[in-house]
PDB file of N, CA and C in Angstrom:
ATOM      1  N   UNK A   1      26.687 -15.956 -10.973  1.00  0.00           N
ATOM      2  CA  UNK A   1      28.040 -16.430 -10.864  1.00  0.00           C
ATOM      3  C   UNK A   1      28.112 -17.866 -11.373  1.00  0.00           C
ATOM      4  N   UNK A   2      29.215 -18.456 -12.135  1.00  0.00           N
ATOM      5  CA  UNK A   2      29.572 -19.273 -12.733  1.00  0.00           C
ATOM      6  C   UNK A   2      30.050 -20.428 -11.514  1.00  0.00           C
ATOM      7  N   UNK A   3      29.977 -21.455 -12.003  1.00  0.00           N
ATOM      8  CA  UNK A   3      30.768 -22.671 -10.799  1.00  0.00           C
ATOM      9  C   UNK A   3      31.852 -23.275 -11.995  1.00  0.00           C
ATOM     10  N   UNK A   4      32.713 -23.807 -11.206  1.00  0.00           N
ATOM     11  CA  UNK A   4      33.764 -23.976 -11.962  1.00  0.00           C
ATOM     12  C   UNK A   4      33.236 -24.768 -13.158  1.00  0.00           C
ATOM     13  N   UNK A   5      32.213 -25.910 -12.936  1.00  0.00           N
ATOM     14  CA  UNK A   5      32.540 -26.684 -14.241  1.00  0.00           C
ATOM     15  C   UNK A   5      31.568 -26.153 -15.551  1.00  0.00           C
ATOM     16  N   UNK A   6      30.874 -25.194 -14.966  1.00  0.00           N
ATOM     17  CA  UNK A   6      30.671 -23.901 -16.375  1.00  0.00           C
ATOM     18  C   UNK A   6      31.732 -23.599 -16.443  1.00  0.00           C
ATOM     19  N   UNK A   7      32.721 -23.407 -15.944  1.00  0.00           N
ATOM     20  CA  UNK A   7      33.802 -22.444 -16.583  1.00  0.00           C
ATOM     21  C   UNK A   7      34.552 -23.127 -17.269  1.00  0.00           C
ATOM     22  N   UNK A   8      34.365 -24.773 -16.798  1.00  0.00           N
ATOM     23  CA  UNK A   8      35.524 -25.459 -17.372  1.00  0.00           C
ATOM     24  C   UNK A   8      34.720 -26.185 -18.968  1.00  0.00           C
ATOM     25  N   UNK A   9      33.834 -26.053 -18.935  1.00  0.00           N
ATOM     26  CA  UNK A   9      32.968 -26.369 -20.284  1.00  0.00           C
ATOM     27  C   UNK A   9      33.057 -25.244 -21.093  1.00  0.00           C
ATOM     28  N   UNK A  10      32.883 -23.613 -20.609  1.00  0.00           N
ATOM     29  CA  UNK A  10      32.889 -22.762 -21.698  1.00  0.00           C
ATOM     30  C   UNK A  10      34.470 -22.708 -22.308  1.00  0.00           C
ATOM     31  N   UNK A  11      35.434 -22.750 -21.567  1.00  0.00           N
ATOM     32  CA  UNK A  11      37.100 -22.961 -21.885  1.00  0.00           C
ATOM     33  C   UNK A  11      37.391 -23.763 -22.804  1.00  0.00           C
ATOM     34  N   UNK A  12      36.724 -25.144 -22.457  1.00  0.00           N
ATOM     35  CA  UNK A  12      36.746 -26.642 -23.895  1.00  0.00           C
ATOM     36  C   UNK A  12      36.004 -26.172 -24.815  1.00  0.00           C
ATOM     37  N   UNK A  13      34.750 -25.373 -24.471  1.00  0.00           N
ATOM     38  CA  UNK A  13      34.245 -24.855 -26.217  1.00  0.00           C
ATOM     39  C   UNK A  13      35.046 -23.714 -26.795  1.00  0.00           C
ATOM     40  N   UNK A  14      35.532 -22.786 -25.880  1.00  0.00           N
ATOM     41  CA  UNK A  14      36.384 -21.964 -26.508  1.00  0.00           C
ATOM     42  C   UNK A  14      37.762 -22.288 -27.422  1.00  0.00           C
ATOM     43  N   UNK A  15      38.580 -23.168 -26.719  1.00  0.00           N
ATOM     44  CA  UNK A  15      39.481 -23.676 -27.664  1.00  0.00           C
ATOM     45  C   UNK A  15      38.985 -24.513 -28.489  1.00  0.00           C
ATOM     46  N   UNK A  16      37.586 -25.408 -28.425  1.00  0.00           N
ATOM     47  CA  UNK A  16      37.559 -25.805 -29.712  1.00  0.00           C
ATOM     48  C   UNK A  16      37.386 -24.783 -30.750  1.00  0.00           C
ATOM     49  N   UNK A  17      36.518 -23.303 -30.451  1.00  0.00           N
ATOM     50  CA  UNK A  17      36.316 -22.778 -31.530  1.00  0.00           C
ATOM     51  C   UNK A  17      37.713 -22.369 -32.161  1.00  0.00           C
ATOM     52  N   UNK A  18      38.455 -21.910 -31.194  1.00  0.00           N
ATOM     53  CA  UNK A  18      39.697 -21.282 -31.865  1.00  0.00           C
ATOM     54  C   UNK A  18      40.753 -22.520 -32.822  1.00  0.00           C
ATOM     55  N   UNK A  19      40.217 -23.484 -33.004  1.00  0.00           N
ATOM     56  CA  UNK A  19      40.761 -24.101 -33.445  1.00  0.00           C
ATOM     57  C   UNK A  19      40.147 -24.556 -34.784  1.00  0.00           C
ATOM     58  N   UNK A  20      39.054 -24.223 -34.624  1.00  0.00           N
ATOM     59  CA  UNK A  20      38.058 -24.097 -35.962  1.00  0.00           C
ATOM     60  C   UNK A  20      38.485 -22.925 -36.491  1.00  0.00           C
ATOM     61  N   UNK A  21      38.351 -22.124 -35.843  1.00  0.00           N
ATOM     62  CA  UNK A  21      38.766 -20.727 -36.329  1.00  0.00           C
ATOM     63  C   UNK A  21      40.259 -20.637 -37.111  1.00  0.00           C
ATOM     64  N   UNK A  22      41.053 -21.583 -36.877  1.00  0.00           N
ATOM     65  CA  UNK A  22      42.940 -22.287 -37.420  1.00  0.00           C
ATOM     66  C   UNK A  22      42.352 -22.966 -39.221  1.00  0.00           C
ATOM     67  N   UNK A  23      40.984 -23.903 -38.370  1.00  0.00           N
ATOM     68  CA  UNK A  23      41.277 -24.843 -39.850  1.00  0.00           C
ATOM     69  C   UNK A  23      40.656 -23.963 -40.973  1.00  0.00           C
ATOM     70  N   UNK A  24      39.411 -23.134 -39.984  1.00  0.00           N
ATOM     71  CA  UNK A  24      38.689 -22.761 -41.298  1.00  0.00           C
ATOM     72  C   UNK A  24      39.813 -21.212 -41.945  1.00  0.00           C
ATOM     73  N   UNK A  25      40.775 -20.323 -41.325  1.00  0.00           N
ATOM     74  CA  UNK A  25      41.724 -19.665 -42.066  1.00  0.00           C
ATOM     75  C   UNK A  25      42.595 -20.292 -43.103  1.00  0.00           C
ATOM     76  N   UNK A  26      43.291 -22.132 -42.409  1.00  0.00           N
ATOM     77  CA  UNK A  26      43.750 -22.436 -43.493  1.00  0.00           C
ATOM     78  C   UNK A  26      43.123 -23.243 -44.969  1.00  0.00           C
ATOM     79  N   UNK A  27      41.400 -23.251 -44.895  1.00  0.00           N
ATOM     80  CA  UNK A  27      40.412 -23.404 -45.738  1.00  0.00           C
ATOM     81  C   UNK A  27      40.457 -22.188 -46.662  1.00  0.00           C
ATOM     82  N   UNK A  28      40.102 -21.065 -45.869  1.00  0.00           N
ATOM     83  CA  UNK A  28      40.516 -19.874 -46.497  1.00  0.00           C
ATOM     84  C   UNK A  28      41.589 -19.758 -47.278  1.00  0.00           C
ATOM     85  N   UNK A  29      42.656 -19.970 -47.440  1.00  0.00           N
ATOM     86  CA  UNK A  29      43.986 -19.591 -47.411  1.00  0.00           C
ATOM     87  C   UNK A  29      44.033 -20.499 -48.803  1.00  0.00           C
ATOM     88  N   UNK A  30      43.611 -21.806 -48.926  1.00  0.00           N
ATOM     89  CA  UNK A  30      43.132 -22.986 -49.808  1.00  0.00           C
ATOM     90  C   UNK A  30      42.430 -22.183 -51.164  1.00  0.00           C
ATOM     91  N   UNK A  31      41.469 -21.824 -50.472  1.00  0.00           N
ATOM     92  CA  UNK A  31      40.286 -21.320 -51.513  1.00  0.00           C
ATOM     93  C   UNK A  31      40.977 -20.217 -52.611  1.00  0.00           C
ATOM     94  N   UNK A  32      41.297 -19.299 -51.660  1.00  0.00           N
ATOM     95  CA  UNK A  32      42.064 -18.193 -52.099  1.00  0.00           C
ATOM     96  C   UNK A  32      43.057 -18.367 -53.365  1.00  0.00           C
ATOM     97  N   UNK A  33      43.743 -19.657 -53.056  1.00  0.00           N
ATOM     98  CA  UNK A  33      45.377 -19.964 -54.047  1.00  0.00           C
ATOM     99  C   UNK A  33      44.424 -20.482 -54.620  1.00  0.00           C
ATOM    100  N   UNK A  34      43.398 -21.090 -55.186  1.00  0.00           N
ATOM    101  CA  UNK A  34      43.163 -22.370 -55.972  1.00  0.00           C
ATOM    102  C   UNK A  34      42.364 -21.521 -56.903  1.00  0.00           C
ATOM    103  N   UNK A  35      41.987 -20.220 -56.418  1.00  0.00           N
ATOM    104  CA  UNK A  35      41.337 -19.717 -57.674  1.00  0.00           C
ATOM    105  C   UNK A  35      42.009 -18.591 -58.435  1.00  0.00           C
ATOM    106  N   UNK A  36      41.742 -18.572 -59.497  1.00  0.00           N
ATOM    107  CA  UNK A  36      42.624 -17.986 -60.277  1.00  0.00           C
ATOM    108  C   UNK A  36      41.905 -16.627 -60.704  1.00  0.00           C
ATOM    109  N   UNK A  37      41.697 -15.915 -59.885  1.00  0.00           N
ATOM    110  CA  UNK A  37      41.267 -14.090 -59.656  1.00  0.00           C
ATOM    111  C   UNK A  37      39.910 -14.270 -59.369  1.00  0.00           C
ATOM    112  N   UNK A  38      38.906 -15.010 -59.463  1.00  0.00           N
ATOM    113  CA  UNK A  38      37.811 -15.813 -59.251  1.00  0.00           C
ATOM    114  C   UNK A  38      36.932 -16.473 -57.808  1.00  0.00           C
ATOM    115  N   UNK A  39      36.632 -15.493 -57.378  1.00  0.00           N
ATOM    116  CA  UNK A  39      36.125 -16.116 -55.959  1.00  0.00           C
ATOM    117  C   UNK A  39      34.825 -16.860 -56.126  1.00  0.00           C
ATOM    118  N   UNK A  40      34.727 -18.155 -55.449  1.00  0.00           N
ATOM    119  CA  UNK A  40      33.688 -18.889 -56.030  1.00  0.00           C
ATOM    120  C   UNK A  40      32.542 -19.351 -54.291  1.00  0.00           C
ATOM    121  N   UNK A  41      31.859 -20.049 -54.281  1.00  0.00           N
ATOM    122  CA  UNK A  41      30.888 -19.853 -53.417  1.00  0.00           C
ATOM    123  C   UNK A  41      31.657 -20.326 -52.338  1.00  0.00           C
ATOM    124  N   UNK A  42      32.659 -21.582 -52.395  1.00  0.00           N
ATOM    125  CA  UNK A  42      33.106 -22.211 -50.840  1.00  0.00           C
ATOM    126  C   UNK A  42      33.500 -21.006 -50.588  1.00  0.00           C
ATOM    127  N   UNK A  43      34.556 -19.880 -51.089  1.00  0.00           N
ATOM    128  CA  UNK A  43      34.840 -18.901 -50.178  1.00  0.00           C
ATOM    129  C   UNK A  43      34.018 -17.997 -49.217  1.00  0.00           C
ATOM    130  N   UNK A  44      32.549 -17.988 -49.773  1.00  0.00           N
ATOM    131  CA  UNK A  44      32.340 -17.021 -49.428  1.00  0.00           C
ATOM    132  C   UNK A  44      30.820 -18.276 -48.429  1.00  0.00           C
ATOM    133  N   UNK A  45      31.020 -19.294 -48.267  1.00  0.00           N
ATOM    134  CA  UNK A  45      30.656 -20.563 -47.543  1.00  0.00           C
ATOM    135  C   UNK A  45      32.108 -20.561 -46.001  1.00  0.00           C
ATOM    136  N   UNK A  46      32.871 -20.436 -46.337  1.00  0.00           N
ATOM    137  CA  UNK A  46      34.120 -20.667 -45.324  1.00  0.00           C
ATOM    138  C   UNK A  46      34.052 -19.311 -44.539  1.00  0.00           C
ATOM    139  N   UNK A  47      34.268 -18.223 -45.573  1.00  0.00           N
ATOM    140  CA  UNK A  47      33.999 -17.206 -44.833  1.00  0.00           C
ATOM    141  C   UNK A  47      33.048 -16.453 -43.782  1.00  0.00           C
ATOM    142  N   UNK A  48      31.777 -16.888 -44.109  1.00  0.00           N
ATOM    143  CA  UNK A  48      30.977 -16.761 -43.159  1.00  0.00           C
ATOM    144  C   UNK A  48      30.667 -17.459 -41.588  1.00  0.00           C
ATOM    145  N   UNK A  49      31.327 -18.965 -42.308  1.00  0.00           N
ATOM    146  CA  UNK A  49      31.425 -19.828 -40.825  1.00  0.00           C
ATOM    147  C   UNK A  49      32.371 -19.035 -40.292  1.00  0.00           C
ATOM    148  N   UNK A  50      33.462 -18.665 -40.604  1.00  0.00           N
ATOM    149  CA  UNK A  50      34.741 -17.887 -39.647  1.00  0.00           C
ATOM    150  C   UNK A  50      33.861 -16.752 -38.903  1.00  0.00           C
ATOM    151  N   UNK A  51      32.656 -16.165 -39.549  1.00  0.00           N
ATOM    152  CA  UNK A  51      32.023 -14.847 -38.933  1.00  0.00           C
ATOM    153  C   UNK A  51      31.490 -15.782 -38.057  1.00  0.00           C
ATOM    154  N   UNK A  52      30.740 -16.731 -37.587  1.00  0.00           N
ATOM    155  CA  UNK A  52      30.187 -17.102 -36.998  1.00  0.00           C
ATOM    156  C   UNK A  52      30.527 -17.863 -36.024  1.00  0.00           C
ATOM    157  N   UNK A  53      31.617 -18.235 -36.686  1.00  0.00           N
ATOM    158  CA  UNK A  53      32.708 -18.886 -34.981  1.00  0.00           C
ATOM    159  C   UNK A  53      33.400 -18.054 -33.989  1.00  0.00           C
ATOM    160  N   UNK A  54      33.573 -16.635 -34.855  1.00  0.00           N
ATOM    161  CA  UNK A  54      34.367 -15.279 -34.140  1.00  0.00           C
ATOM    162  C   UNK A  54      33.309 -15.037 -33.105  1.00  0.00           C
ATOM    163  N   UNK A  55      31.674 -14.557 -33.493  1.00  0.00           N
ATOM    164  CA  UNK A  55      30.933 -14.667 -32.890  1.00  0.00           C
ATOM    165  C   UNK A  55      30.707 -15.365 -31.670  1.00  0.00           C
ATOM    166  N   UNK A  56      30.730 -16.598 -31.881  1.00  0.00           N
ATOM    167  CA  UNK A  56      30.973 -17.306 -30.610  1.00  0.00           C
ATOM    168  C   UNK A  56      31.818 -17.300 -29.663  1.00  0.00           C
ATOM    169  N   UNK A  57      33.168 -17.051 -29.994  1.00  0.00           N
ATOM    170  CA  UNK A  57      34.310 -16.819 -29.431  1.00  0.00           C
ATOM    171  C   UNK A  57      34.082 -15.563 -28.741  1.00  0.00           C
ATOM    172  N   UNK A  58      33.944 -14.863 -29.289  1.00  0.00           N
ATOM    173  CA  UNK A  58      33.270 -13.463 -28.908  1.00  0.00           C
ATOM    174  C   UNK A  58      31.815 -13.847 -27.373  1.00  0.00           C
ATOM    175  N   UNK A  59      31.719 -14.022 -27.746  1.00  0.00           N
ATOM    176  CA  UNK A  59      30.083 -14.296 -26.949  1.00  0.00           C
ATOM    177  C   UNK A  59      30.523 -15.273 -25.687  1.00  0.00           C
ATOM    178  N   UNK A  60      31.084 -16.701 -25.961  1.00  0.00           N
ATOM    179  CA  UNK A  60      31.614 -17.064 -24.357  1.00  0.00           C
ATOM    180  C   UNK A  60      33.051 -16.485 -24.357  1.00  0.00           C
ATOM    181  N   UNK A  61      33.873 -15.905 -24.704  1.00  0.00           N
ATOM    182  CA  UNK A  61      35.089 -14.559 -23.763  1.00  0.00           C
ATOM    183  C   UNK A  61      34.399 -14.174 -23.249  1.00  0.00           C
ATOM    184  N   UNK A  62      33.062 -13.453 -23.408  1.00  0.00           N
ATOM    185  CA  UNK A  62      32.316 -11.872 -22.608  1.00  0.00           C
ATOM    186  C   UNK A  62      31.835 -13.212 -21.502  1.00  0.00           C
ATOM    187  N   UNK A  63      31.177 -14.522 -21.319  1.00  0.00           N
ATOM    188  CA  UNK A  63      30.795 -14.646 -20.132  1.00  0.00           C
ATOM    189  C   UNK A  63      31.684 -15.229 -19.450  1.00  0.00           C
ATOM    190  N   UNK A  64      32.972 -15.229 -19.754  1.00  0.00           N
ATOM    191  CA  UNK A  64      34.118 -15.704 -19.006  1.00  0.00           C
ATOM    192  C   UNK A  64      34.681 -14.949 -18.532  1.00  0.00           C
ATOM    193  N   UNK A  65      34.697 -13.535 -18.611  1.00  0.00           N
ATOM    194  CA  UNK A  65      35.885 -12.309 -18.271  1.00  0.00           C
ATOM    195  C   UNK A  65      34.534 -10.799 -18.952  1.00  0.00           C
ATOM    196  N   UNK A  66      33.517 -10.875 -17.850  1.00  0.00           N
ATOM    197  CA  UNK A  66      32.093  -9.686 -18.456  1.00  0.00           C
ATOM    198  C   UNK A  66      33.223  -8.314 -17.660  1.00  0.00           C
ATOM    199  N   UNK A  67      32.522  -7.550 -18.768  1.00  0.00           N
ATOM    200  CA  UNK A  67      32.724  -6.012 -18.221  1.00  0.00           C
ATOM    201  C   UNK A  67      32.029  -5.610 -17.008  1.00  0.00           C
ATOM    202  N   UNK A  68      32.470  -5.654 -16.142  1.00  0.00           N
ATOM    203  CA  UNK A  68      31.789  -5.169 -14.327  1.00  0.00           C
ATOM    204  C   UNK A  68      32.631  -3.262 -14.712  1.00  0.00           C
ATOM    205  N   UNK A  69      31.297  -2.704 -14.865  1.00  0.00           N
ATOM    206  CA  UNK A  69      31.615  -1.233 -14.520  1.00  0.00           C
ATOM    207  C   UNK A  69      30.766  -0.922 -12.861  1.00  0.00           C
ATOM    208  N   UNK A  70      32.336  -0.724 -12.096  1.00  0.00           N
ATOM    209  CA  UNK A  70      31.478  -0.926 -10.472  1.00  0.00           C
ATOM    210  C   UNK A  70      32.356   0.650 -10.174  1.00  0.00           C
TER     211      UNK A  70
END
Protein backbone atom coordinates (compact mmCIF):
# COMPACT_ATOMS: atom_id res chain seq x y z
CA UNK A 1 0.00 0.00 0.00
CA UNK A 2 0.98 3.44 -1.06
CA UNK A 3 1.17 6.51 1.64
CA UNK A 4 -0.04 9.52 0.43
CA UNK A 5 3.14 11.25 -0.53
CA UNK A 6 3.87 8.29 -3.07
CA UNK A 7 0.75 9.08 -4.36
CA UNK A 8 1.30 12.60 -4.40
CA UNK A 9 4.78 12.22 -6.29
CA UNK A 10 3.44 9.59 -8.79
CA UNK A 11 0.36 12.33 -9.70
CA UNK A 12 3.29 15.30 -10.25
CA UNK A 13 5.09 12.76 -12.51
CA UNK A 14 2.02 11.85 -14.16
CA UNK A 15 0.94 15.24 -15.25
CA UNK A 16 4.28 16.06 -16.05
CA UNK A 17 4.28 13.23 -18.51
CA UNK A 18 1.00 14.17 -19.97
CA UNK A 19 2.22 17.26 -20.68
CA UNK A 20 5.20 16.02 -22.48
CA UNK A 21 3.00 13.88 -24.09
CA UNK A 22 0.99 17.80 -25.37
CA UNK A 23 4.48 19.17 -26.43
CA UNK A 24 5.90 16.20 -27.97
CA UNK A 25 2.19 15.75 -30.31
CA UNK A 26 2.59 19.36 -31.08
CA UNK A 27 6.48 18.45 -32.18
CA UNK A 28 4.80 15.88 -34.09
CA UNK A 29 2.30 17.91 -35.69
CA UNK A 30 5.60 20.42 -36.59
CA UNK A 31 7.52 17.66 -38.18
CA UNK A 32 4.70 16.40 -40.11
CA UNK A 33 3.77 20.09 -41.95
CA UNK A 34 7.43 20.93 -42.49
CA UNK A 35 8.04 18.03 -44.60
CA UNK A 36 7.05 17.87 -47.83
CA UNK A 37 5.82 13.91 -48.31
CA UNK A 38 9.26 13.10 -46.69
CA UNK A 39 9.55 11.79 -43.23
CA UNK A 40 12.93 12.49 -41.89
CA UNK A 41 14.67 11.13 -38.62
CA UNK A 42 13.29 13.90 -35.88
CA UNK A 43 9.97 12.27 -36.72
CA UNK A 44 10.64 9.17 -36.18
CA UNK A 45 13.15 10.61 -32.92
CA UNK A 46 9.74 12.44 -31.51
CA UNK A 47 7.83 9.59 -32.20
CA UNK A 48 9.34 7.15 -30.22
CA UNK A 49 9.79 9.44 -27.13
CA UNK A 50 5.78 9.75 -27.33
CA UNK A 51 6.02 5.62 -27.17
CA UNK A 52 7.95 5.96 -24.28
CA UNK A 53 6.23 8.56 -22.30
CA UNK A 54 2.75 6.62 -23.06
CA UNK A 55 4.63 3.86 -21.45
CA UNK A 56 5.19 5.58 -18.47
CA UNK A 57 1.94 7.04 -18.19
CA UNK A 58 0.78 3.71 -18.64
CA UNK A 59 2.99 2.12 -15.94
CA UNK A 60 2.35 4.80 -12.91
CA UNK A 61 -1.86 4.85 -13.88
CA UNK A 62 -1.55 0.90 -13.18
CA UNK A 63 0.21 1.74 -9.67
CA UNK A 64 -2.19 4.41 -8.92
CA UNK A 65 -5.61 2.71 -9.72
CA UNK A 66 -4.00 -1.60 -10.05
CA UNK A 67 -6.51 -4.12 -11.19
CA UNK A 68 -7.62 -5.96 -7.70
CA UNK A 69 -9.49 -9.10 -9.17
CA UNK A 70 -10.98 -10.07 -5.52
Amino acid sequence: MMVSGEVGNLQMQLQKLRKQQTDLDHQLDGAVRSNSGVLNFDFFKIKKQKNEVRDQVIKIHGMLRPDIIA
